[in-house]
N, C-alpha and C. Protein backbone atom coordinates (compact mmCIF):
# COMPACT_ATOMS: atom_id res chain seq x y z
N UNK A 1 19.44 -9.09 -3.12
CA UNK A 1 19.08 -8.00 -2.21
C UNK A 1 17.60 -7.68 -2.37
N UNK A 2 17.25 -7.46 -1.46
CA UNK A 2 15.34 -7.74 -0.99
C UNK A 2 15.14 -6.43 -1.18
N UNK A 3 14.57 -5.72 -2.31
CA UNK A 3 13.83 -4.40 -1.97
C UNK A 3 12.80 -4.19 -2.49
N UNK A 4 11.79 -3.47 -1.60
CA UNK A 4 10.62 -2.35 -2.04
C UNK A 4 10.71 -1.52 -1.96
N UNK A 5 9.87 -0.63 -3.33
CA UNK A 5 10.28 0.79 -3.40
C UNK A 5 8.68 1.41 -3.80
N UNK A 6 8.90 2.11 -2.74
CA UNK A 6 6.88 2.56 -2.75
C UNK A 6 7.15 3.69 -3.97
N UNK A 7 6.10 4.89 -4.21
CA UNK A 7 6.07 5.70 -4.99
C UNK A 7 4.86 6.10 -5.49
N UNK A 8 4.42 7.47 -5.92
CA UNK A 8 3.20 7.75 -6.53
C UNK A 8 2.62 8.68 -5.43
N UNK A 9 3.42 8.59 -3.76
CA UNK A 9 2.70 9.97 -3.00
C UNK A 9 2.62 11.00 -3.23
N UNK A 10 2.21 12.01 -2.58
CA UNK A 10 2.12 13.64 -2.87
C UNK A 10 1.26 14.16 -2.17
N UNK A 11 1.12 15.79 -2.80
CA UNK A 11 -0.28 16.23 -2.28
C UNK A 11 -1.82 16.09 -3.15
N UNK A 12 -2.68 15.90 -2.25
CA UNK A 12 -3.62 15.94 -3.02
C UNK A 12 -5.08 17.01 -1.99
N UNK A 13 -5.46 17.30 -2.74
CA UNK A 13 -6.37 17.93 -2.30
C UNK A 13 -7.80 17.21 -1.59
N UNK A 14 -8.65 17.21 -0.60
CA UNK A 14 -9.90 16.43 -0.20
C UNK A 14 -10.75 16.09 -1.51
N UNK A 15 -11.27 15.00 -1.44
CA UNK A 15 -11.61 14.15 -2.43
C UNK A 15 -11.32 13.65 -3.82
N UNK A 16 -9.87 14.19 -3.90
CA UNK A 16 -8.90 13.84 -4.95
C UNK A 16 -8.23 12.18 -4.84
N UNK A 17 -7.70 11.57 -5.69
CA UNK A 17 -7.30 10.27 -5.57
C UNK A 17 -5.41 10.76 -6.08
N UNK A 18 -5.28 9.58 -6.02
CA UNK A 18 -3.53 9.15 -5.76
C UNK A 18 -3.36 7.60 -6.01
N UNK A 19 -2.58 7.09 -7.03
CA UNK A 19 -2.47 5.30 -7.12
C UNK A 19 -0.82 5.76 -6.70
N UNK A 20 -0.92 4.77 -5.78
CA UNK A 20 0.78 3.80 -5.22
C UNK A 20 0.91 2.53 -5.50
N UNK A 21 2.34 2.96 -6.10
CA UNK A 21 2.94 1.45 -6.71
C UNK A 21 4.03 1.27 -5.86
N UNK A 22 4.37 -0.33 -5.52
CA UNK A 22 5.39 -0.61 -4.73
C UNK A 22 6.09 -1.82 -5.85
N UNK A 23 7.32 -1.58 -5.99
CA UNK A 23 8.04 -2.49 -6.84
C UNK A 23 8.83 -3.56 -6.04
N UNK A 24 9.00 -4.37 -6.57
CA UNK A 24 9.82 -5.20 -5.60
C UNK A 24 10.60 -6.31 -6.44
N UNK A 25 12.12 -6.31 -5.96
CA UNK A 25 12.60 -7.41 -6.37
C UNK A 25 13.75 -7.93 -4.96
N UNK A 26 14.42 -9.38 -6.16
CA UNK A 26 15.13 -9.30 -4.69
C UNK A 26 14.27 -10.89 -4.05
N UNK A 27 12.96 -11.35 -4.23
CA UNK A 27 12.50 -12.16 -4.11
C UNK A 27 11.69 -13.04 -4.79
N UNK A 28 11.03 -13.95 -4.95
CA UNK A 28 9.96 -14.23 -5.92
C UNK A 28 8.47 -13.73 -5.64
N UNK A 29 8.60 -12.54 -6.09
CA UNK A 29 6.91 -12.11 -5.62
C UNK A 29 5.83 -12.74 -5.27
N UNK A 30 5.68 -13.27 -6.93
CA UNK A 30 3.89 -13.93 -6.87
C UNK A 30 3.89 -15.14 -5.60
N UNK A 31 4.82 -15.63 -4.76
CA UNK A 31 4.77 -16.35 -3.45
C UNK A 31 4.20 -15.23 -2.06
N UNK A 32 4.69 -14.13 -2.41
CA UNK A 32 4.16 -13.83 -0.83
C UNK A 32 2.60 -12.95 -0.76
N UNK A 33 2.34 -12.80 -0.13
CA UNK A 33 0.86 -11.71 0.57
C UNK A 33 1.64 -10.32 0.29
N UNK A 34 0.62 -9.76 -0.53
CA UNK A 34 1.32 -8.13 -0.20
C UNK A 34 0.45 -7.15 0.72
N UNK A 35 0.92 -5.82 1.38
CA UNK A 35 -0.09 -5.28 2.03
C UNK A 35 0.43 -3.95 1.98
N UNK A 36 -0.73 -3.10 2.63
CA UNK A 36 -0.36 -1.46 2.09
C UNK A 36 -0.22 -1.67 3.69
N UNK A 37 0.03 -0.41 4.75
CA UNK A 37 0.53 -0.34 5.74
C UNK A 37 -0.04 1.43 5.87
N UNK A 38 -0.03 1.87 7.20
CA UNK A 38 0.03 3.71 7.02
C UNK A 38 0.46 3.74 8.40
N UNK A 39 0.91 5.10 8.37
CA UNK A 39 1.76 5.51 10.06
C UNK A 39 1.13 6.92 9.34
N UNK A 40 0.24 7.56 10.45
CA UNK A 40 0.30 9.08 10.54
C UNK A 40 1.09 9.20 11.89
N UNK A 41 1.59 10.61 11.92
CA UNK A 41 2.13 11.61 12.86
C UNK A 41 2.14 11.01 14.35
N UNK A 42 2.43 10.40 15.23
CA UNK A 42 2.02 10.36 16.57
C UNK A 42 1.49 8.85 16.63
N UNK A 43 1.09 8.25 15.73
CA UNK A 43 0.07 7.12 15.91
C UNK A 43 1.07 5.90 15.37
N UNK A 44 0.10 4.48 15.54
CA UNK A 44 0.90 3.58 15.65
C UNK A 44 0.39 3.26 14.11
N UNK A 45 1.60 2.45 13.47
CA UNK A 45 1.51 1.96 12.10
C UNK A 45 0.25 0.82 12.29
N UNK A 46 -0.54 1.02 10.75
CA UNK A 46 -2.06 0.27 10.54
C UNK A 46 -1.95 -0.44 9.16
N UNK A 47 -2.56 -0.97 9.31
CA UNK A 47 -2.95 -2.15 8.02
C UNK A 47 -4.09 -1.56 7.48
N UNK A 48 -4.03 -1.31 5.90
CA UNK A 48 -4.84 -0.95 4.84
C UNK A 48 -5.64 -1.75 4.06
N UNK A 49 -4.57 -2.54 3.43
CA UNK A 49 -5.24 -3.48 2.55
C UNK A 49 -4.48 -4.85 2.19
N UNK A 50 -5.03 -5.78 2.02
CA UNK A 50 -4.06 -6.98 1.79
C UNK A 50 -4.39 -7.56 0.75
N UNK A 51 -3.60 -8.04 -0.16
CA UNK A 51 -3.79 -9.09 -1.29
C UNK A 51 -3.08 -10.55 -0.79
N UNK A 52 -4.00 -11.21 -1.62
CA UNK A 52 -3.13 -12.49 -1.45
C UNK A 52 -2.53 -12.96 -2.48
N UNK A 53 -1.25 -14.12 -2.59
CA UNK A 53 -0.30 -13.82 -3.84
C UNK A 53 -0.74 -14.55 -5.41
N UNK A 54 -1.63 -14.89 -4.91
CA UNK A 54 -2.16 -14.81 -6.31
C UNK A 54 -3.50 -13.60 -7.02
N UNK A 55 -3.54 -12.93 -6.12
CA UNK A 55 -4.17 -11.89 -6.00
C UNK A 55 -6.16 -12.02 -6.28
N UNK A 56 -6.43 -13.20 -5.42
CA UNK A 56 -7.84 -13.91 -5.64
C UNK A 56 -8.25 -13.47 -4.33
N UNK A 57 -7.50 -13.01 -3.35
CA UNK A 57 -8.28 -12.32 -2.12
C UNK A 57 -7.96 -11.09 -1.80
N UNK A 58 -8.77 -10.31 -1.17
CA UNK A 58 -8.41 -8.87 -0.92
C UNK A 58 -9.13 -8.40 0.61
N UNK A 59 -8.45 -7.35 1.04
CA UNK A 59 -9.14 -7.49 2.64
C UNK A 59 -8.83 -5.89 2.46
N UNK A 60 -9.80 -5.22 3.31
CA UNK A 60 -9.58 -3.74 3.55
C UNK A 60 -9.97 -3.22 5.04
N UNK A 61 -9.47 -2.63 5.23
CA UNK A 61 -9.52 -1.44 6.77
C UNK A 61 -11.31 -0.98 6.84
N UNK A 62 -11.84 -1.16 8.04
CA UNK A 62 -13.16 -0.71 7.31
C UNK A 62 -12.94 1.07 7.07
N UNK A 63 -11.84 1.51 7.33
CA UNK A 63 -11.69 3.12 7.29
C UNK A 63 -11.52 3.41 5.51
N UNK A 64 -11.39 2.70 5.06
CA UNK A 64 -10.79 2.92 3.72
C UNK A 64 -11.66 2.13 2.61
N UNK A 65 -12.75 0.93 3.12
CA UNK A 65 -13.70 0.14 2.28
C UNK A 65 -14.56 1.49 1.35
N UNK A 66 -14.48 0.85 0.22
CA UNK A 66 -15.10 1.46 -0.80
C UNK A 66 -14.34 2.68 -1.61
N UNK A 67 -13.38 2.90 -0.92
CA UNK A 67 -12.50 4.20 -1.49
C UNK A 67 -11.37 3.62 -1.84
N UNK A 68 -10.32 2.68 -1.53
CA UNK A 68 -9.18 1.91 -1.77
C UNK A 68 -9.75 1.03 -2.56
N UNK A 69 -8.44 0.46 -3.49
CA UNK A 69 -8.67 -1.05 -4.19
C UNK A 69 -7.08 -1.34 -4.20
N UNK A 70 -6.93 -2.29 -3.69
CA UNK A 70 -5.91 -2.80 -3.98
C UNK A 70 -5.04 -4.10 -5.19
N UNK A 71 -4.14 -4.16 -5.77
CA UNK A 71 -4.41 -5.13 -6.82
C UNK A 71 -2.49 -5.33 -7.46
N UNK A 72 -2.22 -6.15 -8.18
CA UNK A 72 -1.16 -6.69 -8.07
C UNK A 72 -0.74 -7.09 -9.48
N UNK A 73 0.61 -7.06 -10.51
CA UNK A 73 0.61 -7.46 -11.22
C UNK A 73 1.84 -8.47 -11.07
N UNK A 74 1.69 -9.54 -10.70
CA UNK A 74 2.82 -10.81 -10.70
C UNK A 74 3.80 -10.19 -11.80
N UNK A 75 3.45 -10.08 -12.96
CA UNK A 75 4.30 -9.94 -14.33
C UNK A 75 5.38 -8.79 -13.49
N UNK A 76 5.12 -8.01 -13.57
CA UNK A 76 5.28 -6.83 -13.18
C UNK A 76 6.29 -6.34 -11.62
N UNK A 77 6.03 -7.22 -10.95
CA UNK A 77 6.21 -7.32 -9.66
C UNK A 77 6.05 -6.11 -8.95
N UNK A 78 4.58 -6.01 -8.86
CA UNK A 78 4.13 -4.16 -8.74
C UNK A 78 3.28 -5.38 -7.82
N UNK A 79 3.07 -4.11 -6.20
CA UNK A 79 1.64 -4.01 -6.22
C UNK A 79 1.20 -2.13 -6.28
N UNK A 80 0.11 -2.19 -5.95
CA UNK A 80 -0.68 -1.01 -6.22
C UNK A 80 -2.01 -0.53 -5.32
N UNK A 81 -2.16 0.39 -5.07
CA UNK A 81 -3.34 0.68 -3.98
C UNK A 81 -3.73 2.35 -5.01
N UNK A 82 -4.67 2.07 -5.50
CA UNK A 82 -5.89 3.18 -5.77
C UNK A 82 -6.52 3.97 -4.93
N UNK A 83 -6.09 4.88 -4.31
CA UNK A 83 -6.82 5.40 -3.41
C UNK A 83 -8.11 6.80 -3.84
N UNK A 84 -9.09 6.57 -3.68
CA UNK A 84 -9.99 7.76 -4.34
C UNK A 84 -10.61 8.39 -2.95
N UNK A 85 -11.81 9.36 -3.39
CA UNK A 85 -12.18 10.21 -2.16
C UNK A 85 -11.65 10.28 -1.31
N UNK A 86 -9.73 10.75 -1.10
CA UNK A 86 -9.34 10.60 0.10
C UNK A 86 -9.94 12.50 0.59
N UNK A 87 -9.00 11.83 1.91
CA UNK A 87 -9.47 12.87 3.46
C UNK A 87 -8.63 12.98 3.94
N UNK A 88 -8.36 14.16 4.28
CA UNK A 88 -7.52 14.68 5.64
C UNK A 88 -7.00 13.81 6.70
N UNK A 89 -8.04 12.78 6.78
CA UNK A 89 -7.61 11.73 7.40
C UNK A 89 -6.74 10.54 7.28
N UNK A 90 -6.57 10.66 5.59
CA UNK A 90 -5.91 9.71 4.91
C UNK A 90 -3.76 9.99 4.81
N UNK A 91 -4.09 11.40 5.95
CA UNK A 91 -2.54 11.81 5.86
C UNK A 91 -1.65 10.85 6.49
N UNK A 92 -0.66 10.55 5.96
CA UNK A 92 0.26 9.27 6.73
C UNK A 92 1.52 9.04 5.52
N UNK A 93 2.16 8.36 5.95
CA UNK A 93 3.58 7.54 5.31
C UNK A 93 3.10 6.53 5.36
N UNK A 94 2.92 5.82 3.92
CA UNK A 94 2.42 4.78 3.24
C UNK A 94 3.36 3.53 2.80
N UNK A 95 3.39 1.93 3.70
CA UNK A 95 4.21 1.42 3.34
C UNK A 95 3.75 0.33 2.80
N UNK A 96 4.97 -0.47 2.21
CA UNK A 96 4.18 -1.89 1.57
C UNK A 96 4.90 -2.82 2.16
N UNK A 97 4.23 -4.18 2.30
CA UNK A 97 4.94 -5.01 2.90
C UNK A 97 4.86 -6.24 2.08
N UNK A 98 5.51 -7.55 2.38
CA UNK A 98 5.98 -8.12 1.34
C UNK A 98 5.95 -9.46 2.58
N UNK A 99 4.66 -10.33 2.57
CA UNK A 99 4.66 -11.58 3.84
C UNK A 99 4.65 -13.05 3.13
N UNK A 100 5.47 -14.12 3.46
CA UNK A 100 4.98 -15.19 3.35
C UNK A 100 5.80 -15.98 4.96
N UNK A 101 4.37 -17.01 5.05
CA UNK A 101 4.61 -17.59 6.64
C UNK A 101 5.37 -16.64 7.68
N UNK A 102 6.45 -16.77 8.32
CA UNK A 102 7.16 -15.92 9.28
C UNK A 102 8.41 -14.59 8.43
N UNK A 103 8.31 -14.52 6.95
CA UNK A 103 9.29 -14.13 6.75
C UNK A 103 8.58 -12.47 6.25
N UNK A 104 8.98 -11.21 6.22
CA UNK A 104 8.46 -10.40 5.62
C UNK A 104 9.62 -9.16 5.60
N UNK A 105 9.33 -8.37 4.52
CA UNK A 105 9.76 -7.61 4.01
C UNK A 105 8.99 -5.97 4.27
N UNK A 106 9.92 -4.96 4.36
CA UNK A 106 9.32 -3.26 3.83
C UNK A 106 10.00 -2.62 3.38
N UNK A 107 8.79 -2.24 2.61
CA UNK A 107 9.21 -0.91 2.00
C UNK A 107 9.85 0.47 2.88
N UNK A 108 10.11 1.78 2.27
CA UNK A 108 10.92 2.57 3.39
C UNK A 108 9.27 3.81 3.75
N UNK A 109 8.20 3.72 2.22
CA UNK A 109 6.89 4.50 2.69
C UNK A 109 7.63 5.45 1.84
N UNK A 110 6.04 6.12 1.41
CA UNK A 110 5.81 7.39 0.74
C UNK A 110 4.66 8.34 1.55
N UNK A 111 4.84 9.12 1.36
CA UNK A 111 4.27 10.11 2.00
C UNK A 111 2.95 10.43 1.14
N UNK A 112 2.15 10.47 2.06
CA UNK A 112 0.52 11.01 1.16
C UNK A 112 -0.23 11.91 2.13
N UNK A 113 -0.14 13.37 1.29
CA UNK A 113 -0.78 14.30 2.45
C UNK A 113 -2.09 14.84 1.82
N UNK A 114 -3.03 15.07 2.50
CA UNK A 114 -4.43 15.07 1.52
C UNK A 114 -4.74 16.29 2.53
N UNK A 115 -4.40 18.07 1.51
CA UNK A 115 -5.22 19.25 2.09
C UNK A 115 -5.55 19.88 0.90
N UNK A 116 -6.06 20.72 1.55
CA UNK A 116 -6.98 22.28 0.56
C UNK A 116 -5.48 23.13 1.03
């Protein structure tokens, strides 16, 4: 049985940080691409950040470059997204996804709300 299980959302205050971990079993990890995902309120779900499965490439949103890092522990079957100086803007349900060739996997999302 294929699951991810995000975790580590909350509130945080403007320019406060938050790390999300997504666990996963159920498959052989270190084979697929992992990626963070976000859906705010009204809007259509976006792509954050991507690793690749050996975790030697990394790609980011230019909305989120320099403030996100994303990163992966095979051992572990974690990935993880660091998020620092977030914003008001950074409010959304946070998912992870789990890709190799046509086949992919999600998480169900954690919630990350960033106010004063």
């Amino acid at each position: 049985q294929v699951q991810l299980v995000e975790s580590g959302g909350g509130l945080v205050q403007p320019g406060g940080s938050l790390r999300l971990s997504c666990a996963a079993s159920g498959f052989t990890f270190s084979m697929y691409g992992m990626s963070w995902y976000r859906q705010a309120p009204g809007k259509e779900r976006e792509s954050v950040a991507i690793i690749t499965s050996a975790g030697g490439i990394t790609n980011y949103a230019d909305f989120v470059k320099g403030r996100f890092t994303i990163s992966r522990d095979n051992a572990k079957n974690t990935v993880y997204l660091q998020m620092n100086s977030l914003k008001p803007e950074d409010t959304a349900v946070y998912f992870c996804k789990a890709s190799r060739f046509s086949q992919y996997y999600w998480g169900q999302g954690t919630q990350v709300t960033v106010s004063s």
